[in-house]
Every structure is written in structure tokens, then in C-alpha cells.
N, C-alpha and C. Protein backbone atom coordinates (compact mmCIF):
# COMPACT_ATOMS: atom_id res chain seq x y z
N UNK A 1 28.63 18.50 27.46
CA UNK A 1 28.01 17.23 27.10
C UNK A 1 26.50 17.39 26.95
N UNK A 2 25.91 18.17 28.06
CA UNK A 2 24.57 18.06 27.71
C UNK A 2 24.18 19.14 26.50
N UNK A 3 24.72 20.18 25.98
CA UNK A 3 24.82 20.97 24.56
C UNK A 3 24.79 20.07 23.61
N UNK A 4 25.68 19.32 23.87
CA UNK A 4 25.93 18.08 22.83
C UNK A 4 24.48 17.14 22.22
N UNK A 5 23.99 16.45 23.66
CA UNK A 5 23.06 16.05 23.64
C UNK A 5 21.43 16.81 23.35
N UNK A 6 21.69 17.76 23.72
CA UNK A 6 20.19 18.55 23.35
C UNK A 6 20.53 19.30 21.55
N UNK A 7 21.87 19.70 20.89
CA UNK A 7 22.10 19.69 20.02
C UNK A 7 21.18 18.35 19.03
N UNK A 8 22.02 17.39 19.44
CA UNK A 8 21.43 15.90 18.59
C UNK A 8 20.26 15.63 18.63
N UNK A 9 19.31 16.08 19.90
CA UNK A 9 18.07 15.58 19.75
C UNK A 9 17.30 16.46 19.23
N UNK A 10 17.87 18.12 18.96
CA UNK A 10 17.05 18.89 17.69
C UNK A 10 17.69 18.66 16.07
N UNK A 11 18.93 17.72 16.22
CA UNK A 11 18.73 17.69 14.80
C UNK A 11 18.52 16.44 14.49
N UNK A 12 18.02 15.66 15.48
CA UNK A 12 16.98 14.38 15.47
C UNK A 12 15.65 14.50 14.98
N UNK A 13 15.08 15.61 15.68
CA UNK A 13 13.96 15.99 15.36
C UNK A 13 13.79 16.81 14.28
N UNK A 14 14.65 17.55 13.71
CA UNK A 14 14.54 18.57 12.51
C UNK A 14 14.69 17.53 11.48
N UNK A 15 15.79 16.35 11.69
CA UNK A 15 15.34 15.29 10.26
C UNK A 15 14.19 14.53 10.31
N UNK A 16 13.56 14.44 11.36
CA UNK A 16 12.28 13.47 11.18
C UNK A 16 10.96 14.76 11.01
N UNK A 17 10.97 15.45 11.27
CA UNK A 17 10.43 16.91 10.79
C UNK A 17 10.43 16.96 8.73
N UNK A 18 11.40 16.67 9.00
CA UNK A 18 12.54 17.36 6.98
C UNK A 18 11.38 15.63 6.12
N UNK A 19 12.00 14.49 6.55
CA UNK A 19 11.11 13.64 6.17
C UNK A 19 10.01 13.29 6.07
N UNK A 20 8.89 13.62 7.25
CA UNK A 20 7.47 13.87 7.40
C UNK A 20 7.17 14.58 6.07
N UNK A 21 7.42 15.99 6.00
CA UNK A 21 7.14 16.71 5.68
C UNK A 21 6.89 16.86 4.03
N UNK A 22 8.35 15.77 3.50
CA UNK A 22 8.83 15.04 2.09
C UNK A 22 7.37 14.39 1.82
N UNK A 23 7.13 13.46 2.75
CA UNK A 23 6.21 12.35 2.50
C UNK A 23 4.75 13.25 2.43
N UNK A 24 4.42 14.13 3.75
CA UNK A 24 3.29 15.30 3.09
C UNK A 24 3.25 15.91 1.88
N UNK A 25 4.00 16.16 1.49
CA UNK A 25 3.98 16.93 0.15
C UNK A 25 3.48 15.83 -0.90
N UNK A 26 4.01 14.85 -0.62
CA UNK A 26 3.46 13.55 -1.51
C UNK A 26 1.91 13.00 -1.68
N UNK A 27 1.72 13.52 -0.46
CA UNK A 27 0.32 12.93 -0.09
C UNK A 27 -0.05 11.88 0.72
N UNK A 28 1.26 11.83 1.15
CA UNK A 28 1.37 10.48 1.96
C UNK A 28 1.39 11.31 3.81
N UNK A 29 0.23 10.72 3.88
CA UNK A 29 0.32 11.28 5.39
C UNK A 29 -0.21 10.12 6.00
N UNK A 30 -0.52 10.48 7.59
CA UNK A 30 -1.12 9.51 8.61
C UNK A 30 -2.32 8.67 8.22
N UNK A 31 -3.22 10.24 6.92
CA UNK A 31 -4.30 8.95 6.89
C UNK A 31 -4.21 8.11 6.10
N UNK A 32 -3.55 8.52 5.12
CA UNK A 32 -3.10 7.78 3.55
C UNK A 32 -2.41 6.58 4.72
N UNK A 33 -1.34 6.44 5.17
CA UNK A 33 -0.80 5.17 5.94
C UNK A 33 -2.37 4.15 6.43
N UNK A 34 -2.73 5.00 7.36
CA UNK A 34 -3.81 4.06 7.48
C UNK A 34 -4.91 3.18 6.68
N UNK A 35 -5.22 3.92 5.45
CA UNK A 35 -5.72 3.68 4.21
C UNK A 35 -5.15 2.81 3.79
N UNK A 36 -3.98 2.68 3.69
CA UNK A 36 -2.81 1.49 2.89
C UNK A 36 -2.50 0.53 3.90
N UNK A 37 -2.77 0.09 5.05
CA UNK A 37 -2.47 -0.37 6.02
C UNK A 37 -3.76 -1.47 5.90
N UNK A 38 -4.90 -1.00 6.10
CA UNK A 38 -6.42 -1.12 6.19
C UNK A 38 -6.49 -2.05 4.81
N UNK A 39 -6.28 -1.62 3.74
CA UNK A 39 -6.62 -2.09 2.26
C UNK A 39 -5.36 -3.49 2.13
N UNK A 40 -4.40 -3.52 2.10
CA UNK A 40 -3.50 -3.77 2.31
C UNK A 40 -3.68 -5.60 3.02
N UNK A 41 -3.92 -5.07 4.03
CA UNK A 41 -4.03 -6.12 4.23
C UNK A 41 -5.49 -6.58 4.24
N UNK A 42 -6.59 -5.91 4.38
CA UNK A 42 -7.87 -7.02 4.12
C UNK A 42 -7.33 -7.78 2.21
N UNK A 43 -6.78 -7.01 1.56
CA UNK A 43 -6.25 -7.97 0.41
C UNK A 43 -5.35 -9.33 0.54
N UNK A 44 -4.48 -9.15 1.69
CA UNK A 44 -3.75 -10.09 2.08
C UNK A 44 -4.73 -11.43 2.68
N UNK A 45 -5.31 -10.93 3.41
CA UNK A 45 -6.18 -12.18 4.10
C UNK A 45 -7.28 -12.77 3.67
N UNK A 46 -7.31 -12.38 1.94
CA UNK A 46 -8.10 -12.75 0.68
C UNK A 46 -7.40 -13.62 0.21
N UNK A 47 -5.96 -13.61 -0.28
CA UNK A 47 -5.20 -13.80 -0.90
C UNK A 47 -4.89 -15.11 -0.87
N UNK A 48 -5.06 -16.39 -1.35
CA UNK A 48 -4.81 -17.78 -1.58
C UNK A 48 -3.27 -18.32 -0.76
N UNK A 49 -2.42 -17.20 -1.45
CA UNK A 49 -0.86 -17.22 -1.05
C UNK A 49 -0.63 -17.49 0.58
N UNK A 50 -0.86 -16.13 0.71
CA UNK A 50 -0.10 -15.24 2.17
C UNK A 50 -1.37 -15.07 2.91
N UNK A 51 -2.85 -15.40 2.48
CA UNK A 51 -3.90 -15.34 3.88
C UNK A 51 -3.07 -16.56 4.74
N UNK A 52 -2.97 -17.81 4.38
CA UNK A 52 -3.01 -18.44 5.22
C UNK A 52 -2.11 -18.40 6.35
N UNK A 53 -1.06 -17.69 5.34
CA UNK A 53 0.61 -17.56 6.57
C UNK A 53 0.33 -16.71 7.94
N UNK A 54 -0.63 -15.54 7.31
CA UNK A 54 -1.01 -14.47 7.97
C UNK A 54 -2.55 -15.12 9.22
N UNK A 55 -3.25 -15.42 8.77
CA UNK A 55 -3.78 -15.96 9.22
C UNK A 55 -3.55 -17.03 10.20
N UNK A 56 -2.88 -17.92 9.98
CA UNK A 56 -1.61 -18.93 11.49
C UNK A 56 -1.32 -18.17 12.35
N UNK A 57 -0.96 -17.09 12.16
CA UNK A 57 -0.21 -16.43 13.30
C UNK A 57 -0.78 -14.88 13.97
N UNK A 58 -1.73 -14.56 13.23
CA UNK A 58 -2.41 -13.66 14.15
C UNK A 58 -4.33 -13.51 13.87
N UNK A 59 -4.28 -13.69 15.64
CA UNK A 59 -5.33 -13.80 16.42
C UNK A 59 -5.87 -12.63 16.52
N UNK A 60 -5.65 -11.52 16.76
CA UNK A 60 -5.98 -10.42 16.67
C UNK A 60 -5.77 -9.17 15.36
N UNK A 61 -6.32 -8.93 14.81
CA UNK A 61 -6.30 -8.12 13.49
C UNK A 61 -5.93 -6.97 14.04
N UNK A 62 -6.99 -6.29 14.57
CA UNK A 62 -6.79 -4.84 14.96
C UNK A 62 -5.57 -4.31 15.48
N UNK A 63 -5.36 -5.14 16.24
CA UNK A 63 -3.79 -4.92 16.65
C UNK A 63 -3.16 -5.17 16.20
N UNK A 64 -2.62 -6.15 15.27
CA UNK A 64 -2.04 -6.27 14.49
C UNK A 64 -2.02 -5.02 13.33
N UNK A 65 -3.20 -4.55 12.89
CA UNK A 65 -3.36 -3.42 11.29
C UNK A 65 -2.65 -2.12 12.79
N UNK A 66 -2.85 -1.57 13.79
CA UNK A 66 -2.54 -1.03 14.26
C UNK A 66 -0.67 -1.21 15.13
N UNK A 67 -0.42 -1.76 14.85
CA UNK A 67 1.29 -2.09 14.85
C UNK A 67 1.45 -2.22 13.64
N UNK A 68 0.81 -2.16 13.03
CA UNK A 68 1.32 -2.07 11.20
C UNK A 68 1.67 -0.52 10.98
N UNK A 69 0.34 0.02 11.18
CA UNK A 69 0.30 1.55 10.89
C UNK A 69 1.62 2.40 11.62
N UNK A 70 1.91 1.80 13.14
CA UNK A 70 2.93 2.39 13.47
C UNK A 70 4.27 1.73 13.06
N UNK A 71 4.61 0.75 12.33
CA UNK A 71 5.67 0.35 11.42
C UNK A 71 5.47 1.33 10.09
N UNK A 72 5.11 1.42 9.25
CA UNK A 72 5.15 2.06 8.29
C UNK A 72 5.09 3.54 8.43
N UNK A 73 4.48 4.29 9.72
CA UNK A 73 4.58 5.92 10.10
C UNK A 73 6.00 5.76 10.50
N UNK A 74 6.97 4.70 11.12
CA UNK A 74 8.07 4.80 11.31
C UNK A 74 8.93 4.63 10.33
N UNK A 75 8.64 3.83 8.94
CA UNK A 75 9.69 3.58 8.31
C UNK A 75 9.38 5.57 7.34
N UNK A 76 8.21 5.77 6.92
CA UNK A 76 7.71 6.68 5.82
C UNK A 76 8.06 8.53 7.05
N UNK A 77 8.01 8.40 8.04
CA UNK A 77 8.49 9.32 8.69
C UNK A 77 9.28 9.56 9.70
N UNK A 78 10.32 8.87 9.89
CA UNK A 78 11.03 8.42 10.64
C UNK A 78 10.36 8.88 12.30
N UNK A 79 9.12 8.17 12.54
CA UNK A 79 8.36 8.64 13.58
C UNK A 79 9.29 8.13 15.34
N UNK A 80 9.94 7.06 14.21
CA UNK A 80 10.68 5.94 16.21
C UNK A 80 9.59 5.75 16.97
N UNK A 81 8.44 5.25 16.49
CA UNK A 81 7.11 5.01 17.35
C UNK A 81 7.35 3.28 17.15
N UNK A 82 7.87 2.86 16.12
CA UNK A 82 7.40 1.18 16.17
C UNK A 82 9.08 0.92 17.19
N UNK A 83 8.65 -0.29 17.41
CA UNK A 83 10.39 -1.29 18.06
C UNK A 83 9.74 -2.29 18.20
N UNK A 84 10.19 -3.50 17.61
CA UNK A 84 10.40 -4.45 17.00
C UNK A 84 11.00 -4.95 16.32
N UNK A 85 11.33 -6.27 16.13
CA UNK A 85 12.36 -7.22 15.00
C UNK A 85 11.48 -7.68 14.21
N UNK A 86 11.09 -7.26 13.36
CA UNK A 86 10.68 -7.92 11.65
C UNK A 86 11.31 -9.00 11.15
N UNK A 87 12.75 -8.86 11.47
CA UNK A 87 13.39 -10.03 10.84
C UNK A 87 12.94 -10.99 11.38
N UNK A 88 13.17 -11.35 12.93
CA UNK A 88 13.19 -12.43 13.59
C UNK A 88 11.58 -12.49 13.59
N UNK A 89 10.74 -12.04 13.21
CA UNK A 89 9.80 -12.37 13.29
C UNK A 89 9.59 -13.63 11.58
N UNK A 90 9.82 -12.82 10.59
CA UNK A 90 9.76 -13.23 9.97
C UNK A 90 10.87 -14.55 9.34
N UNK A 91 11.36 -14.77 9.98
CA UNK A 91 12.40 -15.85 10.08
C UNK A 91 11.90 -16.79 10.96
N UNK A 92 11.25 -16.74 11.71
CA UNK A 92 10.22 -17.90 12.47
C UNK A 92 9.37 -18.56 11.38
N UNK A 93 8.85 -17.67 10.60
CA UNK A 93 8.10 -18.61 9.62
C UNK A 93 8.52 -19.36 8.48
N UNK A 94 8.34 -21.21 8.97
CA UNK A 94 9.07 -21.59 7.62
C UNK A 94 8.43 -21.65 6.32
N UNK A 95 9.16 -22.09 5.64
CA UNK A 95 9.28 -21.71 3.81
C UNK A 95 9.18 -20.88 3.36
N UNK A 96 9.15 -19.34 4.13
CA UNK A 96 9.09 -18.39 3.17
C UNK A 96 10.44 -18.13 1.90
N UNK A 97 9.53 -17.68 1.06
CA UNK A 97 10.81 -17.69 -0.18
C UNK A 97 10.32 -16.45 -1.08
N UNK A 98 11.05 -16.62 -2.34
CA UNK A 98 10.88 -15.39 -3.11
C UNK A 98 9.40 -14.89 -3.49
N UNK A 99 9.01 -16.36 -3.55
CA UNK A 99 7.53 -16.32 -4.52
C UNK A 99 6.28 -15.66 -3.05
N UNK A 100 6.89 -15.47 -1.95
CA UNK A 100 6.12 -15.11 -0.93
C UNK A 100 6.13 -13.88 -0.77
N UNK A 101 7.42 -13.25 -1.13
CA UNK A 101 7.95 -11.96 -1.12
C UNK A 101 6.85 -10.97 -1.96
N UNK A 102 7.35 -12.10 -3.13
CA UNK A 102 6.92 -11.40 -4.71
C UNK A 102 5.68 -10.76 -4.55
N UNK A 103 5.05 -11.84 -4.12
CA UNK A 103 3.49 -11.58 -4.50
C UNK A 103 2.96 -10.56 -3.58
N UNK A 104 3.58 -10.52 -2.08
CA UNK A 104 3.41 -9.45 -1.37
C UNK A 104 3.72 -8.20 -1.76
N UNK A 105 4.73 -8.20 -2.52
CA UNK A 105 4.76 -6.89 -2.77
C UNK A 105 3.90 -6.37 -4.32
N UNK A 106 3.43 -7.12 -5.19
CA UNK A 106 2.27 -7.04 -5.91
C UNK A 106 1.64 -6.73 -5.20
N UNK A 107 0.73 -7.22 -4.26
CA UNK A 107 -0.38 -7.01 -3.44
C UNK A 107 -0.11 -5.50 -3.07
N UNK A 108 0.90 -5.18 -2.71
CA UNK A 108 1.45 -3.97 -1.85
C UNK A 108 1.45 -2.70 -2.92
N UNK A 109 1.66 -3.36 -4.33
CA UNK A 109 1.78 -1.85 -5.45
C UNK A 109 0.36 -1.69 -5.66
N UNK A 110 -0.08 -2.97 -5.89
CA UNK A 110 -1.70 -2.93 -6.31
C UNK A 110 -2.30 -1.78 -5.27
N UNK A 111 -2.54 -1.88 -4.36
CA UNK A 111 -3.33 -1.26 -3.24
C UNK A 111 -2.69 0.03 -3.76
N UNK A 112 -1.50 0.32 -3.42
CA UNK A 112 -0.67 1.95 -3.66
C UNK A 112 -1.30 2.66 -4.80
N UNK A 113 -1.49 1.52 -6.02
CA UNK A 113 -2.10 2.23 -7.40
C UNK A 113 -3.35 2.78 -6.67
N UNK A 114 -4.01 1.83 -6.10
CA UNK A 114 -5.79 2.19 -6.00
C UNK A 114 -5.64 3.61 -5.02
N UNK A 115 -4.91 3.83 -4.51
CA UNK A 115 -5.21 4.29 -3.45
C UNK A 115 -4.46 6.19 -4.23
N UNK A 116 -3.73 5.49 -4.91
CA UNK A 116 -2.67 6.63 -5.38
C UNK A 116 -3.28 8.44 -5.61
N UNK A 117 -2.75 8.94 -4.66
CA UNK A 117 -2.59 10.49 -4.61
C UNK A 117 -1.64 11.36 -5.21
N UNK A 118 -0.28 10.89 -5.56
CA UNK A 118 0.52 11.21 -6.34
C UNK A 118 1.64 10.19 -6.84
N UNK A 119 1.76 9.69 -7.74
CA UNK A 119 3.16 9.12 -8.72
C UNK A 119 3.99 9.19 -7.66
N UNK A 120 4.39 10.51 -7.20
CA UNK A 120 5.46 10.76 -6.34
C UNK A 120 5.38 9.93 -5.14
N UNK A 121 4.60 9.92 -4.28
CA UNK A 121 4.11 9.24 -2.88
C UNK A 121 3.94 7.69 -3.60
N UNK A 122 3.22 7.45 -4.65
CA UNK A 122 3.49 5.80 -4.77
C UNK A 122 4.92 5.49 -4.79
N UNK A 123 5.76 6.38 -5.44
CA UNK A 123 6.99 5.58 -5.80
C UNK A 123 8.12 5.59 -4.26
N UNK A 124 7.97 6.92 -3.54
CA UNK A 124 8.29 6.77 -2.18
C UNK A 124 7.69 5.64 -1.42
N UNK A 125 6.79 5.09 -1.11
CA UNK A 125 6.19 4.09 -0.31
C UNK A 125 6.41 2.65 -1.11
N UNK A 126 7.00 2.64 -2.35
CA UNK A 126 6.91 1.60 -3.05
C UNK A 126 8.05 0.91 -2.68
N UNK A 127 9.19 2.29 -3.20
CA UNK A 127 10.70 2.08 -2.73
C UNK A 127 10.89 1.46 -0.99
N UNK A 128 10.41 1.69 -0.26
CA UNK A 128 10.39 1.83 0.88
C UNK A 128 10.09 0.29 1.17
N UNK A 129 9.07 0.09 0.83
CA UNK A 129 8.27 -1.35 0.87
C UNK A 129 9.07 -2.45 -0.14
N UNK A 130 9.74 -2.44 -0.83
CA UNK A 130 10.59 -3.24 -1.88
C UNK A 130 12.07 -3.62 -1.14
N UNK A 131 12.65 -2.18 -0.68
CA UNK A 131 13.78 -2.43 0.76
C UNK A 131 13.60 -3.43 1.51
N UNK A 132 12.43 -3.42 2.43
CA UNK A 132 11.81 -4.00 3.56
C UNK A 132 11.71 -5.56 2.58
N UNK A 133 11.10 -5.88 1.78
CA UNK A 133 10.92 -6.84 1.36
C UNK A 133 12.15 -7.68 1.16
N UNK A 134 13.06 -7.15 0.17
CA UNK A 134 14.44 -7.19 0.07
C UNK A 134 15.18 -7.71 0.64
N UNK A 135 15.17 -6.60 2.36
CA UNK A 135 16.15 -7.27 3.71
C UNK A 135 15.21 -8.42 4.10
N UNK A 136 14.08 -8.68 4.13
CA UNK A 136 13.64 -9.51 4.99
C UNK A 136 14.04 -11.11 3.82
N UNK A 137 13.88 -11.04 3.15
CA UNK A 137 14.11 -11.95 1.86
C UNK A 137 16.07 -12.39 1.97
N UNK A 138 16.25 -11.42 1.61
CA UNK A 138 17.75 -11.63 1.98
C UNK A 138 18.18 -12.40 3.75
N UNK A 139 17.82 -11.73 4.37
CA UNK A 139 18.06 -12.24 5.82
C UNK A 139 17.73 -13.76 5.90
N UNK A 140 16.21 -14.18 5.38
CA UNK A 140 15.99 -15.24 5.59
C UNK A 140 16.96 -16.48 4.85
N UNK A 141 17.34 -15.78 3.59
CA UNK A 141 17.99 -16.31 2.48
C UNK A 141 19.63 -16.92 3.16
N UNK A 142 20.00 -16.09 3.80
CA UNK A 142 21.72 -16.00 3.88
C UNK A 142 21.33 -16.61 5.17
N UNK A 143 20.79 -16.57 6.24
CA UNK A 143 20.46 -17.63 7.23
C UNK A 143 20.42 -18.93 6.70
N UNK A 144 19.72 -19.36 5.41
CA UNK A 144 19.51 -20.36 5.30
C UNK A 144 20.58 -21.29 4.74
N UNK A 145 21.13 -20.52 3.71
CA UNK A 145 21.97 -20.87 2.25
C UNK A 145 23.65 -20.15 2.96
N UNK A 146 23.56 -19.10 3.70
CA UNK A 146 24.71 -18.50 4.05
C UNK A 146 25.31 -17.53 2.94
N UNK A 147 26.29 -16.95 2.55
CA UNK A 147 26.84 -15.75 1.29
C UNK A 147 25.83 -15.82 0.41
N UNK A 148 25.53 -17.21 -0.40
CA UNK A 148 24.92 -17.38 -1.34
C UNK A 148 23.16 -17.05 -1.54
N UNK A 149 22.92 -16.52 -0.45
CA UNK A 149 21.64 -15.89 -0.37
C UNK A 149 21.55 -14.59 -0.37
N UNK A 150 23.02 -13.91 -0.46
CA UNK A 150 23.09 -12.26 -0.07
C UNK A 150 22.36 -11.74 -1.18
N UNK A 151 22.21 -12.12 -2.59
CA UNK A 151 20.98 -11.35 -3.16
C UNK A 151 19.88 -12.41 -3.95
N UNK A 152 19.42 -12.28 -2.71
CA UNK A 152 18.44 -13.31 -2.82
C UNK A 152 17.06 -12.44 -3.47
N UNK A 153 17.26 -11.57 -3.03
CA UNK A 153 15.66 -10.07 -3.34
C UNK A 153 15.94 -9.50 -4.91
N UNK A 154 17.42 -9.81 -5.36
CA UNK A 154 17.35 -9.39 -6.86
C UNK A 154 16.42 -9.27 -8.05
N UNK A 155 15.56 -10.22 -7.71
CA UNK A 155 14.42 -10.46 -8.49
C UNK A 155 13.25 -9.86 -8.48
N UNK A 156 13.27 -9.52 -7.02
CA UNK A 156 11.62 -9.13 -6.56
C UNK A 156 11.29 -7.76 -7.72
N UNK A 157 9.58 -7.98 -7.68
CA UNK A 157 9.22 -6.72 -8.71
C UNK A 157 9.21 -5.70 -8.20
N UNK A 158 9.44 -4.42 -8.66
CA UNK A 158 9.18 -2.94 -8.79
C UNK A 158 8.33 -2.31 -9.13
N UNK A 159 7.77 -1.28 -8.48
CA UNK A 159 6.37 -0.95 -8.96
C UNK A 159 6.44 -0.29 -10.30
């Protein structure tokens, strides 16, 4: 049993190793995250839309851009540094809808272009960020509406 277990946790670590490593080659590393994290959202809390949503609910920035950075090193390298519910977070806030989604994730390609180190690494972090958008859109959707919200993210743009 414990072979077993020390087995799984090196080929735990050899896939989050194998993925890092995908996303380095891209150009997408720790600092690039932070860069896109940083930009990212000082655009958001510009933004007519989604400053204000963002703005209601957090008091602290820094910590906040810094639980960001370790959400996205977890989704872009499978780091297991963030834990948290996104959903339920984002299901606390009412009216979000498509057009909230949308524009976030505009905001989200925009920055990727400016920031862009390779085609390759935008379209990895894009994909990644369009998912996330997606489930969270959907979740809120089929909570609300029930089946009839299951593709509720069909629409959202692509970078």
C-alpha cells in the first residue's frame, strides 16, 4: 500500500512537472502569471462593467491579485497551491449573466494580446480562462433556469 501511495505521488508530481514545463516552453511562467494577474485586473477595476461588481466585494486588492496569482499557477500548472470554491463564490453574486462573462473574458484576451510572448502561451491561457468562464456561467445558469442553462457559455468569445 504504501508503494502504491509513494508510486501516485511521483506520478502526481511528474504530471504537474510534464505541465509546468508545457506552459514554460510557452512563455508562460510565474512571472508572465503575475504580469497577467497585475494587468488584468487593474483593467477590471477601470472597467464601467465589472469594476463595480469587483469593487463591492473586495476590500483588499493585494490579497486578493495574490490569491489570484495562486488560482491561475494552479489552473496553468497544476501547482494544487489554490483551494477554494469559485463557483460558490461566484454564485453569491446576483445578476451575473452572459454579458458579465463576455466582457471579462475580452478584458482577459485583451491583456494576453498586450502582454503576449508566444501565440502558443496566449492560446493555452486563453483556452484555460474561456473553460473557467464557461463553468462558472453555466453553474450559475443551471442553478438558476435548471437543464436549460447547461449551455449557457455557448456564446462566450474566443480569443
Amino acid at each position: 500500500m504504501q508503494q502504491v501511495r509513494e508510486r501516485s505521488r511521483e506520478e502526481v508530481q511528474a504530471a504537474r512537472a510534464a505541465k509546468r514545463a508545457e506552459a514554460e516552453a510557452l512563455g508562460v511562467d510565474e512571472a508572465f502569471v503575475a504580469r497577467l494577474v497585475e494587468s488584468f485586473y487593474a483593467a477590471v477595476r477601470e472597467d464601467p462593467l465589472l469594476g463595480p461588481i469587483f469593487s463591492d466585494r473586495i476590500a483588499d486588492w493585494p490579497i486578493h491579485l495574490e490569491r489570484m496569482k495562486s488560482f491561475w499557477r494552479s489552473i496553468l500548472f497544476n501547482s494544487g497551491e489554490f483551494s477554494g470554491n469559485p463557483m460558490r463564490q461566484h454564485m453569491a453574486i446576483p445578476g451575473l449573466e452572459e454579458r458579465h462573462f463576455s466582457r471579462w473574458l475580452d478584458l482577459f484576451y485583451a491583456t494576453l494580446r498586450d502582454l503576449e510572448e508566444s501565440p502558443g502561451g496566449t492560446l493555452l491561457v486563453a483556452a484555460r480562462a474561456r473553460s473557467i468562464a464557461d463553468s462558472l456561467l453555466t453553474g450559475i445558469a443551471v442553478r438558476r433556469d435548471g437543464l436549460v442553462g447547461s449551455r449557457a457559455g455557448k456564446d462566450l468569445p474566443h480569443v
